[in-house]
Protein backbone atom coordinates (compact mmCIF):
# COMPACT_ATOMS: atom_id res chain seq x y z
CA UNK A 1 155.07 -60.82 76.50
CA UNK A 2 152.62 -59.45 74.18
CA UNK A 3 149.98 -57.04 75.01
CA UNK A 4 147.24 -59.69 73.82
CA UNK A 5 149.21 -62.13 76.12
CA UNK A 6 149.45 -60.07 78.48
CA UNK A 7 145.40 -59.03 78.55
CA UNK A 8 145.01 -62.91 78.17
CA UNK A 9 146.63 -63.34 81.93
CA UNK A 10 145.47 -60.61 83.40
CA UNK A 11 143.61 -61.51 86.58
CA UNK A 12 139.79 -60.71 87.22
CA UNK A 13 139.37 -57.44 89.38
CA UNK A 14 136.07 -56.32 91.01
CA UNK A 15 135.85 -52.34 91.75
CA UNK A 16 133.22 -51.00 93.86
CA UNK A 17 132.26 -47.77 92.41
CA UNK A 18 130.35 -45.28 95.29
CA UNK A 19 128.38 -42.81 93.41
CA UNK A 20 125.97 -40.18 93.62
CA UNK A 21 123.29 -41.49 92.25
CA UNK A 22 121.12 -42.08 88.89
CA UNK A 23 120.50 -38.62 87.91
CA UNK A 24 123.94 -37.40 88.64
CA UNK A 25 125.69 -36.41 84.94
CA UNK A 26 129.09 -37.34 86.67
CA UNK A 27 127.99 -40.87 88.02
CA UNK A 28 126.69 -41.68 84.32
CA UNK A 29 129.12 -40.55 81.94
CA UNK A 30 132.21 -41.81 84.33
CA UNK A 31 131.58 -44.46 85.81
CA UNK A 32 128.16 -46.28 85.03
CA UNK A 33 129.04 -46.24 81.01
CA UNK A 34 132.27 -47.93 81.90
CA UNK A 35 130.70 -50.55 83.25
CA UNK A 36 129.81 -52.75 79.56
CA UNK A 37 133.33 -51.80 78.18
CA UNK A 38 134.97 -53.02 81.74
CA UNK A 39 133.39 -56.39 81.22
CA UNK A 40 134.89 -56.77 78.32
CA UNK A 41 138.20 -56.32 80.02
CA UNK A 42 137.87 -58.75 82.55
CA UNK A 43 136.61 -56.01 85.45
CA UNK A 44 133.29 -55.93 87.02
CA UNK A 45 132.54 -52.75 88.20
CA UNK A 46 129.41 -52.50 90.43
CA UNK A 47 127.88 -48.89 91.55
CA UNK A 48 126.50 -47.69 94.76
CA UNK A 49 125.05 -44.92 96.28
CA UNK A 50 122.03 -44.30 98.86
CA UNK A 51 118.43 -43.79 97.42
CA UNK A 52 118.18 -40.91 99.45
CA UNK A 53 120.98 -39.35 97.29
CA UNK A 54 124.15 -37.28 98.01
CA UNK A 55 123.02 -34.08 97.78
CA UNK A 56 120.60 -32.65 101.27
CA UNK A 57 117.20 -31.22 100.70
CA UNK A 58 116.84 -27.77 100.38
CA UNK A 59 114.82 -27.74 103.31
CA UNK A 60 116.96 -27.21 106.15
CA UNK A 61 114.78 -28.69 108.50
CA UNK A 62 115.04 -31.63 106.84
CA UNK A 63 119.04 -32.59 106.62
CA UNK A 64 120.08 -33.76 109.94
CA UNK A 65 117.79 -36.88 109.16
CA UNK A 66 118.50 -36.90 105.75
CA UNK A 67 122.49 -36.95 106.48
CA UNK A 68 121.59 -39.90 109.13
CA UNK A 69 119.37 -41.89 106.37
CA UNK A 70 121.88 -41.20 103.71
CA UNK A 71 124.85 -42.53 106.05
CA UNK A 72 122.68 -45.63 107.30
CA UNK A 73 122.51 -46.75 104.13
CA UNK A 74 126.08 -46.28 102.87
CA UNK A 75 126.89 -48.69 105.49
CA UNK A 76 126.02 -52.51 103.83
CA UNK A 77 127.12 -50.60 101.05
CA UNK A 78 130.82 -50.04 102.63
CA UNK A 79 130.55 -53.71 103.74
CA UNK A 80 129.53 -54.70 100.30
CA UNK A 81 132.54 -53.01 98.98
CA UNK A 82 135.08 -54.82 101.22
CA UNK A 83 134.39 -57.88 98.42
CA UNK A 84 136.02 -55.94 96.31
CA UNK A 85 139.52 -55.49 94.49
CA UNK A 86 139.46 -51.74 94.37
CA UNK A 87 137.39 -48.63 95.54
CA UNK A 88 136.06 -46.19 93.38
CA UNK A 89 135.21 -42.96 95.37
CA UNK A 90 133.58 -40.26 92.79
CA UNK A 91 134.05 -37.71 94.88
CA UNK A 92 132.60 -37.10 98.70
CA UNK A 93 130.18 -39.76 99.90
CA UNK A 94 128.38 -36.95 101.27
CA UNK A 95 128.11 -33.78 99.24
CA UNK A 96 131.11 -31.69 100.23
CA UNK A 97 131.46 -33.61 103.67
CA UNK A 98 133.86 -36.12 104.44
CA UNK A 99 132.56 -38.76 106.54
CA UNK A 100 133.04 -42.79 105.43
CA UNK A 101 135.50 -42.31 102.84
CA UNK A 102 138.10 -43.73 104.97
CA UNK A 103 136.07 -47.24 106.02
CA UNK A 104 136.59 -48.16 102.01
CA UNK A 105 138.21 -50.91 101.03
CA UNK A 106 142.16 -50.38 99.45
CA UNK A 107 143.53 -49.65 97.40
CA UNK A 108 141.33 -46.69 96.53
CA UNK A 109 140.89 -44.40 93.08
CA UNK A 110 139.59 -41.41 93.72
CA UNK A 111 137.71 -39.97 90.65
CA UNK A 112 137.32 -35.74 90.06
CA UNK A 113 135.55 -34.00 87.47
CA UNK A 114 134.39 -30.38 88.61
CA UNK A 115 136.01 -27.76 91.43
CA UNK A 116 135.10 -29.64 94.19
CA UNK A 117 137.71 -28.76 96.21
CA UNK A 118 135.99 -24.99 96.26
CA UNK A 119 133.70 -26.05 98.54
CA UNK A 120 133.75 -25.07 102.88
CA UNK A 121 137.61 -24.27 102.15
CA UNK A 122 138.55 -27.73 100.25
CA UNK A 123 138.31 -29.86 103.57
CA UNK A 124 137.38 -32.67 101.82
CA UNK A 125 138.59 -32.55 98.69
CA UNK A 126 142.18 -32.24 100.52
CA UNK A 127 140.90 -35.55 102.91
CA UNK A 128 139.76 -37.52 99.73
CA UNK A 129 143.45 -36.64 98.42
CA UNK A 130 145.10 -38.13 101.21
CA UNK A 131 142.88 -41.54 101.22
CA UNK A 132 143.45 -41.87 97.63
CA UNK A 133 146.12 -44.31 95.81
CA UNK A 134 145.59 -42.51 92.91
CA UNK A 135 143.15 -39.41 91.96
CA UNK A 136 142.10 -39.70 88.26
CA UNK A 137 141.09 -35.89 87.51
CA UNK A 138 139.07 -34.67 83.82
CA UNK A 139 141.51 -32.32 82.97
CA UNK A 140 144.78 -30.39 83.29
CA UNK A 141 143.84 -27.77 85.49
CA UNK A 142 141.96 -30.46 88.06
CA UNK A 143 144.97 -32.21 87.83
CA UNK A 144 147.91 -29.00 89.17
CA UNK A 145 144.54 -28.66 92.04
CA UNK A 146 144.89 -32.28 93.07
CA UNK A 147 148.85 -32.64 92.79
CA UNK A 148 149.18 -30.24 95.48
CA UNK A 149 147.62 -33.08 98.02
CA UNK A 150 148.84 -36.52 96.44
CA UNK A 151 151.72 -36.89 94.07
CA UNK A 152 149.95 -39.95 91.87
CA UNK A 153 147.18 -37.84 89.57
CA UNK A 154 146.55 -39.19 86.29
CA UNK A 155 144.16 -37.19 83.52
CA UNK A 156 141.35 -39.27 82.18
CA UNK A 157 139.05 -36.94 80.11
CA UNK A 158 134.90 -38.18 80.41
CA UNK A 159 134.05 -39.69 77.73
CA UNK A 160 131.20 -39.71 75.41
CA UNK A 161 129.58 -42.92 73.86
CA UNK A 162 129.76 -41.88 69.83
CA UNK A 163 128.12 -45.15 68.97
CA UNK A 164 124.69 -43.16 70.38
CA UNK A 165 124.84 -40.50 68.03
CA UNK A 166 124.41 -40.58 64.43
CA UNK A 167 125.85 -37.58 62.70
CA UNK A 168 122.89 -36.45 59.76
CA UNK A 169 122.56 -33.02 57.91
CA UNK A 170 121.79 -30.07 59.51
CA UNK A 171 118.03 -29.03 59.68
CA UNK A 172 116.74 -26.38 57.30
CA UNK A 173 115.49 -24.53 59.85
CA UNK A 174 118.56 -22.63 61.61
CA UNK A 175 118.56 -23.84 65.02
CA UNK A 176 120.82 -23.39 67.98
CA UNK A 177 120.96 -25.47 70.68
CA UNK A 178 122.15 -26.20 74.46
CA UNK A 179 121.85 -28.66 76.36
CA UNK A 180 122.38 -28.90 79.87
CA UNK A 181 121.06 -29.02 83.63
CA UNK A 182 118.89 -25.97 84.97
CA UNK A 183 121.76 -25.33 87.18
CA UNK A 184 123.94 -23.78 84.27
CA UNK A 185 120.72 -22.25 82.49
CA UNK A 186 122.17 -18.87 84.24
CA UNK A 187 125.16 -19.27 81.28
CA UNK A 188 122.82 -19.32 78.60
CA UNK A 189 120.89 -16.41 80.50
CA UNK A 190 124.74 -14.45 79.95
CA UNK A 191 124.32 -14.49 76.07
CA UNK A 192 120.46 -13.73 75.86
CA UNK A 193 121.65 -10.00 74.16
CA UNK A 194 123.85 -11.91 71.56
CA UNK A 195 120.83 -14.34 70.51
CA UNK A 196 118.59 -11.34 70.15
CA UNK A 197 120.86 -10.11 67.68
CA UNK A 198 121.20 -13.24 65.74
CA UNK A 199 117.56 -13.76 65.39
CA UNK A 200 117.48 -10.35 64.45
CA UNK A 201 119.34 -11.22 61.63
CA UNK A 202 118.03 -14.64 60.79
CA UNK A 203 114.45 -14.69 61.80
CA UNK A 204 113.75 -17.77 61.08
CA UNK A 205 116.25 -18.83 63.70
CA UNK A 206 115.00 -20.96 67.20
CA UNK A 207 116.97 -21.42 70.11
CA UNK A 208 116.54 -24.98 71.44
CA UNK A 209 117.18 -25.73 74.77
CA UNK A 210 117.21 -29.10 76.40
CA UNK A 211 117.32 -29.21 79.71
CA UNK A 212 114.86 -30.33 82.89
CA UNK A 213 113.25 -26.90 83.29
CA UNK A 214 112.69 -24.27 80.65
CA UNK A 215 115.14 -21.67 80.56
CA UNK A 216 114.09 -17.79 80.72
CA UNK A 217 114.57 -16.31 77.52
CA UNK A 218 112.03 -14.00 77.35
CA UNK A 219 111.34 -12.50 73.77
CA UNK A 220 113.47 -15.52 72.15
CA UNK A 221 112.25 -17.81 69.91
CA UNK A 222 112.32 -21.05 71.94
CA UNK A 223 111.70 -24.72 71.41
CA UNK A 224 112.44 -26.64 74.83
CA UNK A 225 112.83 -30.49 75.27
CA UNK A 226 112.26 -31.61 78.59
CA UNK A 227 115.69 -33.50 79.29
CA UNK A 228 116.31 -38.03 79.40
CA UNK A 229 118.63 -39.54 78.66
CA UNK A 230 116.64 -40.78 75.51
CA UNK A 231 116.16 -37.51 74.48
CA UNK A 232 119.52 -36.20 74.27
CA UNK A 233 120.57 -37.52 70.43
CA UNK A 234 117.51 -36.63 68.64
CA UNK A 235 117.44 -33.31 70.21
CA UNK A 236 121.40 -33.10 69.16
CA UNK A 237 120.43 -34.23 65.85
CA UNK A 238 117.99 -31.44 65.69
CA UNK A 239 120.29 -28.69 65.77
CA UNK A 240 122.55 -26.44 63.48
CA UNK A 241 125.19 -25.57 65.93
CA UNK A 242 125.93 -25.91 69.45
CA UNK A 243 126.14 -23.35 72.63
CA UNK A 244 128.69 -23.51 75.65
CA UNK A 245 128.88 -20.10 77.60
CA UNK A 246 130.60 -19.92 80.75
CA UNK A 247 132.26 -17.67 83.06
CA UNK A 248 135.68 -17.34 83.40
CA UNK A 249 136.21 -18.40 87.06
CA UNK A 250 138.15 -21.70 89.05
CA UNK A 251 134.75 -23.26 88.91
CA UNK A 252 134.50 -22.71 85.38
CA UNK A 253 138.41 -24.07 84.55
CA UNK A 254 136.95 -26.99 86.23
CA UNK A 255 134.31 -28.18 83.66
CA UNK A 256 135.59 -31.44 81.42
CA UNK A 257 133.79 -29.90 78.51
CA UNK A 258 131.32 -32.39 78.38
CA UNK A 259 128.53 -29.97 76.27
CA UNK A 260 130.46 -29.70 73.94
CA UNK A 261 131.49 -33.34 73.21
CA UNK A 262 128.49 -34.03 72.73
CA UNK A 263 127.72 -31.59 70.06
CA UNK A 264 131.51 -32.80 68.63
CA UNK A 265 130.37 -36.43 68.72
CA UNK A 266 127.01 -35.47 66.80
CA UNK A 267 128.43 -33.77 64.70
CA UNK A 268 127.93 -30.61 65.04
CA UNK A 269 130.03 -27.40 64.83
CA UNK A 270 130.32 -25.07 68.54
CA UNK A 271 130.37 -21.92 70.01
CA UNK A 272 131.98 -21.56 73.01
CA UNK A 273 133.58 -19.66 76.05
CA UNK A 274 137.55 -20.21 75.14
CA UNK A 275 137.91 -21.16 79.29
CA UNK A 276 140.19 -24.35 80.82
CA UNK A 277 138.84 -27.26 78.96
CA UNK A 278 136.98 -25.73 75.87
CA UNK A 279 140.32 -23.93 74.59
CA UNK A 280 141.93 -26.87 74.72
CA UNK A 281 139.39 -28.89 72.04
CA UNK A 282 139.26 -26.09 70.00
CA UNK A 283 142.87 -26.31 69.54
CA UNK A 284 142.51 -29.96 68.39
CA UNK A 285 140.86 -29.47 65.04
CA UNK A 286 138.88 -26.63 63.10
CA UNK A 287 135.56 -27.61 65.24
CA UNK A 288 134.11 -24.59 66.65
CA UNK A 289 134.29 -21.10 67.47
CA UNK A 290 135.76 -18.89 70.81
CA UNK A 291 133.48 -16.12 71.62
CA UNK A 292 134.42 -13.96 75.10
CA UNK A 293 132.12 -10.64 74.10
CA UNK A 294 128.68 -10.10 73.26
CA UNK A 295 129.60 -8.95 69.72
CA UNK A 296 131.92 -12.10 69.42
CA UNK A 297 128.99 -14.34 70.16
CA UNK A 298 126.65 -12.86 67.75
CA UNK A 299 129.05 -12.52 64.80
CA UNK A 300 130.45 -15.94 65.64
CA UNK A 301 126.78 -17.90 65.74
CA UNK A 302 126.37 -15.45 62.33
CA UNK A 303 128.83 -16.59 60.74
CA UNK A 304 128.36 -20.39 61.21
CA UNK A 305 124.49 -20.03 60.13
CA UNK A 306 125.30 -18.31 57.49
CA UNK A 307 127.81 -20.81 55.55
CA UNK A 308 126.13 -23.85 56.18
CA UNK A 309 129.15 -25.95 54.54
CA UNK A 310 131.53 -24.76 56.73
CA UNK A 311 129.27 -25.60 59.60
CA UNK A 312 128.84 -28.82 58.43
CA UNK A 313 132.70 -29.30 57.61
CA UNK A 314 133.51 -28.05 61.80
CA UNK A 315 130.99 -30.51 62.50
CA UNK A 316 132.90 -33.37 60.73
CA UNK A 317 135.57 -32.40 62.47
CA UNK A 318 134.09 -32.06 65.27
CA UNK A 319 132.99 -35.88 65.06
CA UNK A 320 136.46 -36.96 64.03
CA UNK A 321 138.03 -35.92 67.63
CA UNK A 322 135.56 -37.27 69.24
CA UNK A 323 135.76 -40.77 68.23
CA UNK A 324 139.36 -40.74 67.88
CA UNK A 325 140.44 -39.07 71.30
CA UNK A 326 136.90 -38.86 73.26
CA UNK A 327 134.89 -42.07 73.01
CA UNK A 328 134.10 -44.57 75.16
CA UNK A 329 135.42 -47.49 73.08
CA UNK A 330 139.06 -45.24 73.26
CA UNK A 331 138.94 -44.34 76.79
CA UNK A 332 137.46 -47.81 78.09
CA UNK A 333 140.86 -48.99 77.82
CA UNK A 334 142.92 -46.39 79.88
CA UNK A 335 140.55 -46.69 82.82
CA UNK A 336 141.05 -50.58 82.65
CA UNK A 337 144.98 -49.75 82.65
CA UNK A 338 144.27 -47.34 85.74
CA UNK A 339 142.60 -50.06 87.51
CA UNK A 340 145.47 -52.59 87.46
CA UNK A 341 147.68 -50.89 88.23
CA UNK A 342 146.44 -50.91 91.95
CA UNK A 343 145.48 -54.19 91.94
């Protein structure tokens, strides 16, 4: 049988997807922009998660009736589910608790994109393992964590939609950018000294940071861009060259590298911390730059503002990979294949 046959007589599947929530990166980017594509491929894939979200208040005061309100209204949502072909957990139900993962319906993919199984001793991320029928981790190093607890682990990078972004010259003005949640502003905080000594160098230069709170920068030439979703390709657009500092730590080695697909898919050339995920794009094409060191970070963003054509020729690159191995319309397809094989 042929593979178009075979698609042809392929039986509709329904997956209930429980999620975090709107706002959560993780949510969006790997499950809720599958859900178009999935259609396509004869899967309807329908997302949950409690209005009162995933994550507790920071007042303390306040969680034991937000963890009773959050789990009150996962419950037509687990009864919802039982419709279903398959169960999508992304991660805990609960932030870093386990509590109804067990009263989904089976067979159950359980889907892992960040250290989670750091958290209160990996407790749940060791419980999740043993409900799953198959984990589906972002990237090698998730995937040695989770094939200590289940055997069946499969790698499905996230993806990035390159059809949103739309690749055009870089702006006169030198401009480096990030962009990124105010939870990882404390990365871009790391390489403050290094930015001081580019725009040393090249006054005219402005850091650009997109984000939902302004980073502290103080003394640096920024231009900040609240963060939406509808903001995210013009401000990429906007930009010479793009920033991803991290530590070097397991929660680190956990990142999917999403930053900088997104500067890959609009084109743009990076500079980056060479840790878990980020080595491994650099090594798939001339895209970007490693920097570990202050020094390395300066001469590194120097060097790409400097020679503009070879920034724009990394970018190119850049844009290549990430349409050929990264996008949604390439990756679509493997989740679909991950799917049915649990039906």
């Amino acid at each position: 049988m042929t593979t178009d046959s075979a698609s042809a007589t392929a039986r509709s599947l329904r997956v209930a997807a429980f999620t975090g929530g709107a706002a959560i990166a993780s949510a969006r980017f790997r499950v809720r922009q599958y859900i178009a594509p999935l259609a396509g491929l004869d899967i309807t894939l329908r997302e949950y998660w409690p209005s009162l979200g995933t994550y507790p208040p920071h007042c303390k005061v306040l969680r034991p009736a937000w963890l009773i309100g959050t789990l009150t209204q996962r419950l037509p949502q687990l009864a919802a589910g039982w419709r279903a072909d398959i169960a999508l957990l992304q991660r805990e139900m609960v932030s870093t608790l386990p509590t109804l993962e067990g009263w989904t319906h089976r067979p159950r993919l359980v889907d892992i994109d960040d250290s989670v199984h750091l958290y209160r001793g990996g407790r749940a991320a060791r419980r999740l393992a043993a409900l799953a029928d198959l984990v589906v981790v972002g990237n090698d190093w998730l995937a040695e964590i989770w094939q200590r607890w289940n055997p069946t682990v499969e790698i499905l990078p996230t993806a990035v939609e390159t059809d949103a972004y739309r690749p055009a010259s870089l702006p006169e003005r030198p401009t480096i950018g990030w962009i990124g949640s105010a939870g990882n502003l404390h990365y871009l905080s790391d390489i403050a000294p290094a930015l001081a000594r580019v725009v040393d160098r090249f006054p005219e230069t402005l850091i650009a940071v997109c984000c939902d709170r302004p980073p502290d920068l103080p003394g640096l030439p920024v231009r900040f861009t609240p963060w939406s979703p509808a903001a995210e390709a013009e401000f990429l657009a906007s930009i010479t060259l793009g920033l991803m500092p991290l530590r070097d730590g397991p929660w680190e080695r956990g990142k999917c590298s999403f930053k900088m697909l997104q500067y890959m898919a609009a084109g743009r050339p990076c500079v980056v911390s060479p840790v878990g995920m980020n080595n491994d794009l650099l090594g798939k094409a001339e895209l970007g730059l490693a920097a570990a060191t202050t020094g390395e970070w300066a001469e590194a963003l120097s060097s790409l503002l400097a020679d503009r054509d070879g920034a724009a020729r990394m970018g190119a690159a850049g844009r290549a990979v990430a349409e050929t191995r990264y996008s949604v319309r390439v990756l679509a397809p493997r989740l679909a294949e991950l799917i049915r094989r649990l039906a």
